[in-house]
PDB file of N, CA and C in Angstrom:
ATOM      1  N   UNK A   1      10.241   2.415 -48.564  1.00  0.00           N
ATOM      2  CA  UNK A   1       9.454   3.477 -47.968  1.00  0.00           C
ATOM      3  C   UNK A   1       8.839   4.296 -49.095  1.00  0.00           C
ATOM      4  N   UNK A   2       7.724   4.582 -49.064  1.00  0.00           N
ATOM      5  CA  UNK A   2       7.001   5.490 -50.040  1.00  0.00           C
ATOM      6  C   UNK A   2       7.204   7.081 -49.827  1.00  0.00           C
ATOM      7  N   UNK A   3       7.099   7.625 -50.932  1.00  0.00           N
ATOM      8  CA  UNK A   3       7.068   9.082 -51.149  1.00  0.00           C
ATOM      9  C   UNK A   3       6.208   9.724 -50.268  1.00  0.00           C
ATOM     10  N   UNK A   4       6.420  11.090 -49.495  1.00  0.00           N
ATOM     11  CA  UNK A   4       5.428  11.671 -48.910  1.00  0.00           C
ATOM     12  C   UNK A   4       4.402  12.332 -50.034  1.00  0.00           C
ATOM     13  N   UNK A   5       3.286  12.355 -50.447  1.00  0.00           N
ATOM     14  CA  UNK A   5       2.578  12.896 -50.944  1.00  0.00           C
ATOM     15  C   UNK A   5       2.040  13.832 -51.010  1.00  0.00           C
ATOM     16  N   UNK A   6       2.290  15.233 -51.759  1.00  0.00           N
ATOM     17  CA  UNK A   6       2.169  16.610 -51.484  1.00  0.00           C
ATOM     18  C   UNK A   6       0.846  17.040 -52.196  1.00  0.00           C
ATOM     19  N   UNK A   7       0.302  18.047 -52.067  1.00  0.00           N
ATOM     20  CA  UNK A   7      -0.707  18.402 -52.897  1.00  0.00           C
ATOM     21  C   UNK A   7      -0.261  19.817 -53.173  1.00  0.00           C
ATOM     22  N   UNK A   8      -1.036  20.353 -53.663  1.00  0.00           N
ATOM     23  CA  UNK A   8      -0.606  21.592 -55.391  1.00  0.00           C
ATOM     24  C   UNK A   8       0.178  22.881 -54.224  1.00  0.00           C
ATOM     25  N   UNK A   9      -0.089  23.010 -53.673  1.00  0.00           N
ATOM     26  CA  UNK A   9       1.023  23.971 -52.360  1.00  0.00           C
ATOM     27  C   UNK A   9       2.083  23.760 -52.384  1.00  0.00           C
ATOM     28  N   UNK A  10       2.482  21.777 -52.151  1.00  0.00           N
ATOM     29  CA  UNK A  10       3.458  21.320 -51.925  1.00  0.00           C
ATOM     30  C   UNK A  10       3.412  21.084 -50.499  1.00  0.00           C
ATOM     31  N   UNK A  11       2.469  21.202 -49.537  1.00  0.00           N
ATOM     32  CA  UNK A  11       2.436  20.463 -48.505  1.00  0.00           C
ATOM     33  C   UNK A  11       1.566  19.019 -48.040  1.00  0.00           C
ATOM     34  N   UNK A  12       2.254  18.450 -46.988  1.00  0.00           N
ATOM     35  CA  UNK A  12       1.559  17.204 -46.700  1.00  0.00           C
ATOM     36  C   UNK A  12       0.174  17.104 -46.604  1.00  0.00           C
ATOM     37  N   UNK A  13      -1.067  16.285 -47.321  1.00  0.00           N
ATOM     38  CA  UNK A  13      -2.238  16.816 -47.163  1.00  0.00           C
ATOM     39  C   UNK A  13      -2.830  16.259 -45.967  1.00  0.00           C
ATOM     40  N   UNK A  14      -1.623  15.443 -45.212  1.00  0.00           N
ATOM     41  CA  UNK A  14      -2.339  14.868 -44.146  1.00  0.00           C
ATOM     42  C   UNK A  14      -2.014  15.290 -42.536  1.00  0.00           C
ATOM     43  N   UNK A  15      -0.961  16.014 -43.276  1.00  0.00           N
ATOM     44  CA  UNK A  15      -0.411  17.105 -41.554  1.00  0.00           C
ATOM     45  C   UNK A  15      -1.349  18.102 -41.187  1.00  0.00           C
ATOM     46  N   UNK A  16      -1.215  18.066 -39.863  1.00  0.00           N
ATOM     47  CA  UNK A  16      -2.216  19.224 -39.346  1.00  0.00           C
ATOM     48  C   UNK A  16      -1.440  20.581 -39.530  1.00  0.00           C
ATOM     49  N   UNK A  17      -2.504  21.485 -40.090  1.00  0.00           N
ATOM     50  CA  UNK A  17      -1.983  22.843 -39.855  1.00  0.00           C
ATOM     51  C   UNK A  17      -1.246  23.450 -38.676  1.00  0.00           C
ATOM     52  N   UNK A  18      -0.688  24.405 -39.075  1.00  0.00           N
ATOM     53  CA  UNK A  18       0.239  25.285 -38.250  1.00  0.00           C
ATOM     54  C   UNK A  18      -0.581  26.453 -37.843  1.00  0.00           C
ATOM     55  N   UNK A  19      -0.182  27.016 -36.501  1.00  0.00           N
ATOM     56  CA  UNK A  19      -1.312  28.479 -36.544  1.00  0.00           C
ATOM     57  C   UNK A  19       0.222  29.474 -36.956  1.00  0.00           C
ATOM     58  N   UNK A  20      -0.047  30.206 -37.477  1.00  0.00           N
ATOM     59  CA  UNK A  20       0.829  31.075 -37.185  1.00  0.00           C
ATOM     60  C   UNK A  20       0.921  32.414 -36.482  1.00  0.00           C
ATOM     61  N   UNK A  21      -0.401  32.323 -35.569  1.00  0.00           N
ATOM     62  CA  UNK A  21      -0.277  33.815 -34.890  1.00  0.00           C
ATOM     63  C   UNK A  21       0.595  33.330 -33.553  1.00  0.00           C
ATOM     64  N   UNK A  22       0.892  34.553 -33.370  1.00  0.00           N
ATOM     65  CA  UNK A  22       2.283  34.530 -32.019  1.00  0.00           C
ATOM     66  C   UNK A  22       1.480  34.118 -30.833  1.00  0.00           C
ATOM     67  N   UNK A  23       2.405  33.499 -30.099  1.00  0.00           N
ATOM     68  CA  UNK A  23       2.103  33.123 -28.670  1.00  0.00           C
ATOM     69  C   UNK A  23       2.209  34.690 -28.085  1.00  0.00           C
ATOM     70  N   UNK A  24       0.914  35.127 -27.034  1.00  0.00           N
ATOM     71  CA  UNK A  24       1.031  35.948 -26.442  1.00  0.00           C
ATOM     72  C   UNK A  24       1.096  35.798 -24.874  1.00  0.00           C
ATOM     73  N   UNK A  25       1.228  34.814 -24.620  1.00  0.00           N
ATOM     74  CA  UNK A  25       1.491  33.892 -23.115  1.00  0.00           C
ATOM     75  C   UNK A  25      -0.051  33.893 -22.216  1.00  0.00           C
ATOM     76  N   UNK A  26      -0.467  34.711 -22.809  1.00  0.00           N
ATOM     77  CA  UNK A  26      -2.346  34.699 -21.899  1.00  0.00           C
ATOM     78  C   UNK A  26      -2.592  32.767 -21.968  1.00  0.00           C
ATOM     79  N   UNK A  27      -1.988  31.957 -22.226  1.00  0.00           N
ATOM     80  CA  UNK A  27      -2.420  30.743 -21.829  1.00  0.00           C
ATOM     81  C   UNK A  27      -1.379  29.553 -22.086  1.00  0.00           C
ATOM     82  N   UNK A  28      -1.490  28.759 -21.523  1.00  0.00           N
ATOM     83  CA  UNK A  28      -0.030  27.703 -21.786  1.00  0.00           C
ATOM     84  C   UNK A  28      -0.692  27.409 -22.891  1.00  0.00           C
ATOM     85  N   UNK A  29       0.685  26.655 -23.232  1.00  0.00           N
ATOM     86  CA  UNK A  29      -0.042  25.686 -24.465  1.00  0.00           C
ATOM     87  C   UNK A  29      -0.287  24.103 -23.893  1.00  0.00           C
ATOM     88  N   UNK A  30      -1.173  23.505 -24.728  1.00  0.00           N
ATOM     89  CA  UNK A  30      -1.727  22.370 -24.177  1.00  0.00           C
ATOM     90  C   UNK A  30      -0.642  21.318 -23.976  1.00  0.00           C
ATOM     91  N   UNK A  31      -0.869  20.396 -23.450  1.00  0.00           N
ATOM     92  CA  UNK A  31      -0.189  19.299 -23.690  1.00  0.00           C
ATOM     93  C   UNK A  31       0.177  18.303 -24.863  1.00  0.00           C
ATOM     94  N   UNK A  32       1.345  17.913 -24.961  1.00  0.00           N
ATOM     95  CA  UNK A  32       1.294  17.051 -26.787  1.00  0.00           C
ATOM     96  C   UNK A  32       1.106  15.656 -25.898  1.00  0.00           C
ATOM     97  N   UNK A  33       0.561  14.563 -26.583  1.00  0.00           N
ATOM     98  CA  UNK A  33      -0.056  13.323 -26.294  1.00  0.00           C
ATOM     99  C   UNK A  33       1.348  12.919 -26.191  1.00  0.00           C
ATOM    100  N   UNK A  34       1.891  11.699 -25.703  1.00  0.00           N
ATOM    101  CA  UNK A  34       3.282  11.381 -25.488  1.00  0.00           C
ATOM    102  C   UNK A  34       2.463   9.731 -26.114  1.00  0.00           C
ATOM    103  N   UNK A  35       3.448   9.506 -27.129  1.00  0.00           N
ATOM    104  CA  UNK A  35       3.590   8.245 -27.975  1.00  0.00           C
ATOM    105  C   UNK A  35       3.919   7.647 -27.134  1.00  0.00           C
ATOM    106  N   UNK A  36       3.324   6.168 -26.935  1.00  0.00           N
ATOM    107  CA  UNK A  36       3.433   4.970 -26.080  1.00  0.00           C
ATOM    108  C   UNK A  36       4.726   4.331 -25.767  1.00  0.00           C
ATOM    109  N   UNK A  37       4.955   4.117 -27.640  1.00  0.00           N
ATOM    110  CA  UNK A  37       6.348   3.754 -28.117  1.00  0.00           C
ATOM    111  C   UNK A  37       7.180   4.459 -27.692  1.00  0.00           C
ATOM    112  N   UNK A  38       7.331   6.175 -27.310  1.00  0.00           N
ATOM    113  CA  UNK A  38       8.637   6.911 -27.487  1.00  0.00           C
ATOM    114  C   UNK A  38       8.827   6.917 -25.572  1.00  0.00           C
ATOM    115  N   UNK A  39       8.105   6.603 -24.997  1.00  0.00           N
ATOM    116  CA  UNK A  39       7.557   7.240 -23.203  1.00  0.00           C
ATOM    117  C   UNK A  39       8.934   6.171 -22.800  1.00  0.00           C
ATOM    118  N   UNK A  40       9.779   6.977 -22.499  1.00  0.00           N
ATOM    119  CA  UNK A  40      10.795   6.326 -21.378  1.00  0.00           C
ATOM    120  C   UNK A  40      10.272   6.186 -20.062  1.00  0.00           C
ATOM    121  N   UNK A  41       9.270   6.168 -19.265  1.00  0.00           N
ATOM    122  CA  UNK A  41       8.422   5.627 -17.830  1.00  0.00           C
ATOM    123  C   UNK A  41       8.116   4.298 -18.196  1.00  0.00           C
ATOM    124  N   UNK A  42       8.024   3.329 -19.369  1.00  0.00           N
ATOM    125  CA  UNK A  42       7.338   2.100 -19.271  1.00  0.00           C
ATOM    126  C   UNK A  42       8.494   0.761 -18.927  1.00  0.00           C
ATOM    127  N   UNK A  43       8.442   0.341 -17.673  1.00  0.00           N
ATOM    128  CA  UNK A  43       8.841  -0.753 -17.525  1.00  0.00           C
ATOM    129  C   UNK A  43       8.361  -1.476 -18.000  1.00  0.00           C
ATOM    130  N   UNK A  44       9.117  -2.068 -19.126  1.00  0.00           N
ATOM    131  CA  UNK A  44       8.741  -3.200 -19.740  1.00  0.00           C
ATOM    132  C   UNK A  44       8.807  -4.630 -18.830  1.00  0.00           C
ATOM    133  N   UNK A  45       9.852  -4.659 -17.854  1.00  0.00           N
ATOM    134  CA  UNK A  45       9.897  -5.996 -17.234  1.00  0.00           C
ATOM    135  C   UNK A  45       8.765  -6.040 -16.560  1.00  0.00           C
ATOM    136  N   UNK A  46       7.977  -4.921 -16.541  1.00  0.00           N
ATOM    137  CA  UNK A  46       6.447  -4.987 -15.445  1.00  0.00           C
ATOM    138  C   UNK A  46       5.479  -5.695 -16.545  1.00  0.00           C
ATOM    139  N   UNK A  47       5.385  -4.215 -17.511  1.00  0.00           N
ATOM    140  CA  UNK A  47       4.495  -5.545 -19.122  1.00  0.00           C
ATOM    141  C   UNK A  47       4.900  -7.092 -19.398  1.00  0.00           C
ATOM    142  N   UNK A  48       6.194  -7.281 -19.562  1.00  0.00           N
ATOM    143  CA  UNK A  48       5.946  -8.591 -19.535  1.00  0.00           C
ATOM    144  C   UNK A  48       5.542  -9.666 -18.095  1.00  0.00           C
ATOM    145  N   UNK A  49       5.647  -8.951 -17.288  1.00  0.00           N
ATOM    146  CA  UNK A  49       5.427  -9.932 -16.545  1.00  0.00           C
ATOM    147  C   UNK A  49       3.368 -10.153 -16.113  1.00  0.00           C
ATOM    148  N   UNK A  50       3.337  -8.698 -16.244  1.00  0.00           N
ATOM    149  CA  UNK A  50       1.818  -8.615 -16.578  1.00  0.00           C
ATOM    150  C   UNK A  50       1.514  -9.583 -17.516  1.00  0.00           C
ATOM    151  N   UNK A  51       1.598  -9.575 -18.542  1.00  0.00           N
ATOM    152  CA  UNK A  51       1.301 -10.057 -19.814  1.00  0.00           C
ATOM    153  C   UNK A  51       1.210 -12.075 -19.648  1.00  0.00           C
ATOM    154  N   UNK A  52       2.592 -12.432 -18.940  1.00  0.00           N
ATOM    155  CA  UNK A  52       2.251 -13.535 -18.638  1.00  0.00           C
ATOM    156  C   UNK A  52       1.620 -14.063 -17.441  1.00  0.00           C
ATOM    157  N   UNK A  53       1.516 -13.494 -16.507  1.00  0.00           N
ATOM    158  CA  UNK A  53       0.079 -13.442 -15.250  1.00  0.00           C
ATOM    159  C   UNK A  53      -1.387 -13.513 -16.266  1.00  0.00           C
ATOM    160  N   UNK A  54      -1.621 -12.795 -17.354  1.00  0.00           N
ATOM    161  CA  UNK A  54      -2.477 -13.015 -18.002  1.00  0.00           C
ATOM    162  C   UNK A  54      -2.539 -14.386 -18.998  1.00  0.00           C
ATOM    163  N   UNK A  55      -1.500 -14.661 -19.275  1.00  0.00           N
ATOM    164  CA  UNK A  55      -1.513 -16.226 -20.101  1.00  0.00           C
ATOM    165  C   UNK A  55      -2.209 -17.519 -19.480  1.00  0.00           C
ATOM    166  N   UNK A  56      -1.769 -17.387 -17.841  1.00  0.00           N
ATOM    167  CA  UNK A  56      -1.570 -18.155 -17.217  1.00  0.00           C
ATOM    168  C   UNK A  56      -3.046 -18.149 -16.115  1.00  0.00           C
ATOM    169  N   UNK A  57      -3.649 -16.963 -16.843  1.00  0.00           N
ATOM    170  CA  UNK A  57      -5.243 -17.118 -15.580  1.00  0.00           C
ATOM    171  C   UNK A  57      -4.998 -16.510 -14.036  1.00  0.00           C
ATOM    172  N   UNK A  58      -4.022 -15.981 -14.183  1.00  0.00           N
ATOM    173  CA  UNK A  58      -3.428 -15.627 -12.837  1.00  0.00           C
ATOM    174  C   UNK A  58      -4.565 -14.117 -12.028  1.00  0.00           C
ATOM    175  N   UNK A  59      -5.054 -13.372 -13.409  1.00  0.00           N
ATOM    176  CA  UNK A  59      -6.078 -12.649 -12.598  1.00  0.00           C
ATOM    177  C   UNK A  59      -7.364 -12.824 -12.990  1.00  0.00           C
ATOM    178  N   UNK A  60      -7.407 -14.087 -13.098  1.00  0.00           N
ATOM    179  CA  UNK A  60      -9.302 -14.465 -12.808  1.00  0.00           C
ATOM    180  C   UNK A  60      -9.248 -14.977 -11.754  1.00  0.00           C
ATOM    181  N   UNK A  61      -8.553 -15.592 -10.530  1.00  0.00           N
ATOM    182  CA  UNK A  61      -8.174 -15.695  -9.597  1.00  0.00           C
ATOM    183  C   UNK A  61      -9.078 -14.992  -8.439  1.00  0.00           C
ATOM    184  N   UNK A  62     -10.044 -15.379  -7.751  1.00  0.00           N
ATOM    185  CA  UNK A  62     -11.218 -14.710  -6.867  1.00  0.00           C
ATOM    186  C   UNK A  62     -10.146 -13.736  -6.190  1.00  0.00           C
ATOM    187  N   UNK A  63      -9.639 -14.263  -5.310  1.00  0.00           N
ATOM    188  CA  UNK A  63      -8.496 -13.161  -4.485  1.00  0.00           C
ATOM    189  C   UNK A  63      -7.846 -12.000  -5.045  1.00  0.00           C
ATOM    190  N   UNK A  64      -7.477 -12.625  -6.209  1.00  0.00           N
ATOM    191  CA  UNK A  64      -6.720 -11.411  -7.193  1.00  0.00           C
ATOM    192  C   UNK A  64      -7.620 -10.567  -7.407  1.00  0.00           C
ATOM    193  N   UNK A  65      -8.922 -10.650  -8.430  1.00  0.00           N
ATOM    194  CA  UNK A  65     -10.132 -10.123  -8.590  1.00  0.00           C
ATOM    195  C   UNK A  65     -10.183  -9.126  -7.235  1.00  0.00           C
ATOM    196  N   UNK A  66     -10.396  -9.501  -6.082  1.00  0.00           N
ATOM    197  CA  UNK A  66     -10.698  -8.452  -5.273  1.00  0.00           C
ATOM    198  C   UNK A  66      -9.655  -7.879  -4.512  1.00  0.00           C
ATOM    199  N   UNK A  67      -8.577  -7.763  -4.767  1.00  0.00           N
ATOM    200  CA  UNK A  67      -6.709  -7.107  -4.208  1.00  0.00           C
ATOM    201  C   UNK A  67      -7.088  -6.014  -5.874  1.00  0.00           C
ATOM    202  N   UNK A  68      -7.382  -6.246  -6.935  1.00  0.00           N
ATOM    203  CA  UNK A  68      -7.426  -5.440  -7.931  1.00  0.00           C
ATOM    204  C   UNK A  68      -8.765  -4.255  -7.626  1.00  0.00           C
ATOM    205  N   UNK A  69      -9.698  -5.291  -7.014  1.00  0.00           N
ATOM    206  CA  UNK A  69     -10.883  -3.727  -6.715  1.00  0.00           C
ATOM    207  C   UNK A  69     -10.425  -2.978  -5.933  1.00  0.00           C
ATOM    208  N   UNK A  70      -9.993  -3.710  -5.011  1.00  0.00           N
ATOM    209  CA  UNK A  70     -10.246  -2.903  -3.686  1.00  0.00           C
ATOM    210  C   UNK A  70      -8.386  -1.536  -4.068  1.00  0.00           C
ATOM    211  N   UNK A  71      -7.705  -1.855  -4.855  1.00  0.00           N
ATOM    212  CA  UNK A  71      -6.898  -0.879  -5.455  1.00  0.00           C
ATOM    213  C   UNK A  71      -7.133   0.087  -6.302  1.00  0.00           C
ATOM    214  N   UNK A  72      -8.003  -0.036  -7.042  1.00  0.00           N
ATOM    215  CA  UNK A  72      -8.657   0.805  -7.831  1.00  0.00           C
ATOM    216  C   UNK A  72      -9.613   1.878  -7.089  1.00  0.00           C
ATOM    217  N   UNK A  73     -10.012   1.068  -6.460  1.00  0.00           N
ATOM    218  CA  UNK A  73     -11.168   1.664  -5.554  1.00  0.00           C
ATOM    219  C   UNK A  73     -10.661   3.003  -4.548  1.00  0.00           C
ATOM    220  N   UNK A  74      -9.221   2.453  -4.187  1.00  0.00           N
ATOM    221  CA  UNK A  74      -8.426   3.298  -3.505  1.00  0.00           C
ATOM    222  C   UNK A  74      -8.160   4.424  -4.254  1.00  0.00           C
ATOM    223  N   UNK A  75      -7.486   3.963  -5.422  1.00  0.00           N
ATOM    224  CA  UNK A  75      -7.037   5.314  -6.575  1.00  0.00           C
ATOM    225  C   UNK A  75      -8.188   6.040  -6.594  1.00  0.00           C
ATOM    226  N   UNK A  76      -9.487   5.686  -7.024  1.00  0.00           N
ATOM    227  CA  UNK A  76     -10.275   6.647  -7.532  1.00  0.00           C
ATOM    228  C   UNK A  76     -10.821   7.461  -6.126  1.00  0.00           C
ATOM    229  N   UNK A  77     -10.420   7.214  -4.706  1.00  0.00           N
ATOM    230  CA  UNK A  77     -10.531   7.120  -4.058  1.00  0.00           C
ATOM    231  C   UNK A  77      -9.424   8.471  -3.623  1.00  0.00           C
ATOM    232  N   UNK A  78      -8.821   8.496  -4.135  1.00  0.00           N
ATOM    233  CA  UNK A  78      -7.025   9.974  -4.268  1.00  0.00           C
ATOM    234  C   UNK A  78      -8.037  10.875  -4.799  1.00  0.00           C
ATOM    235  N   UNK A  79      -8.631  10.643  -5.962  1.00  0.00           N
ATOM    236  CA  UNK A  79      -8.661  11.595  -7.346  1.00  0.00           C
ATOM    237  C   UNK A  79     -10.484  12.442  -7.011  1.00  0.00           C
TER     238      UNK A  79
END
């Protein structure tokens, strides 16, 4: 593993700054992006099984093709 690399401060030159003025609660704070890798929600037995439905041509499949629109269609269809 390599050295973190500091510059003449002594901080990382590639970390994002810090604010340091105080939270005054006039607004939440935003959301942090949730790493793919770290997200305990991902069934993996769903990815793989996705993954090999895709090996196998399983959704170029005319029927499949349109069970996938007509689901999507629904979602955007909630939102």
């Amino acid at each position: 593993m390599s050295p973190v690399l500091r510059d003449s401060d002594g901080r990382d030159p590639g970390a994002r700054p810090r604010s340091r003025a105080p939270r005054n609660g006039a607004a939440p704070a935003p959301p942090r992006p949730v790493s793919w890798r770290s997200a305990k929600t991902i069934r993996w037995s769903k990815v793989m099984t996705a993954q090999a439905r895709i090996a196998v041509g399983y959704y170029d499949r005319e029927d499949v093709k349109e069970l996938l629109l007509d689901a999507v269609m629904q979602e955007l269809d909630r939102h």
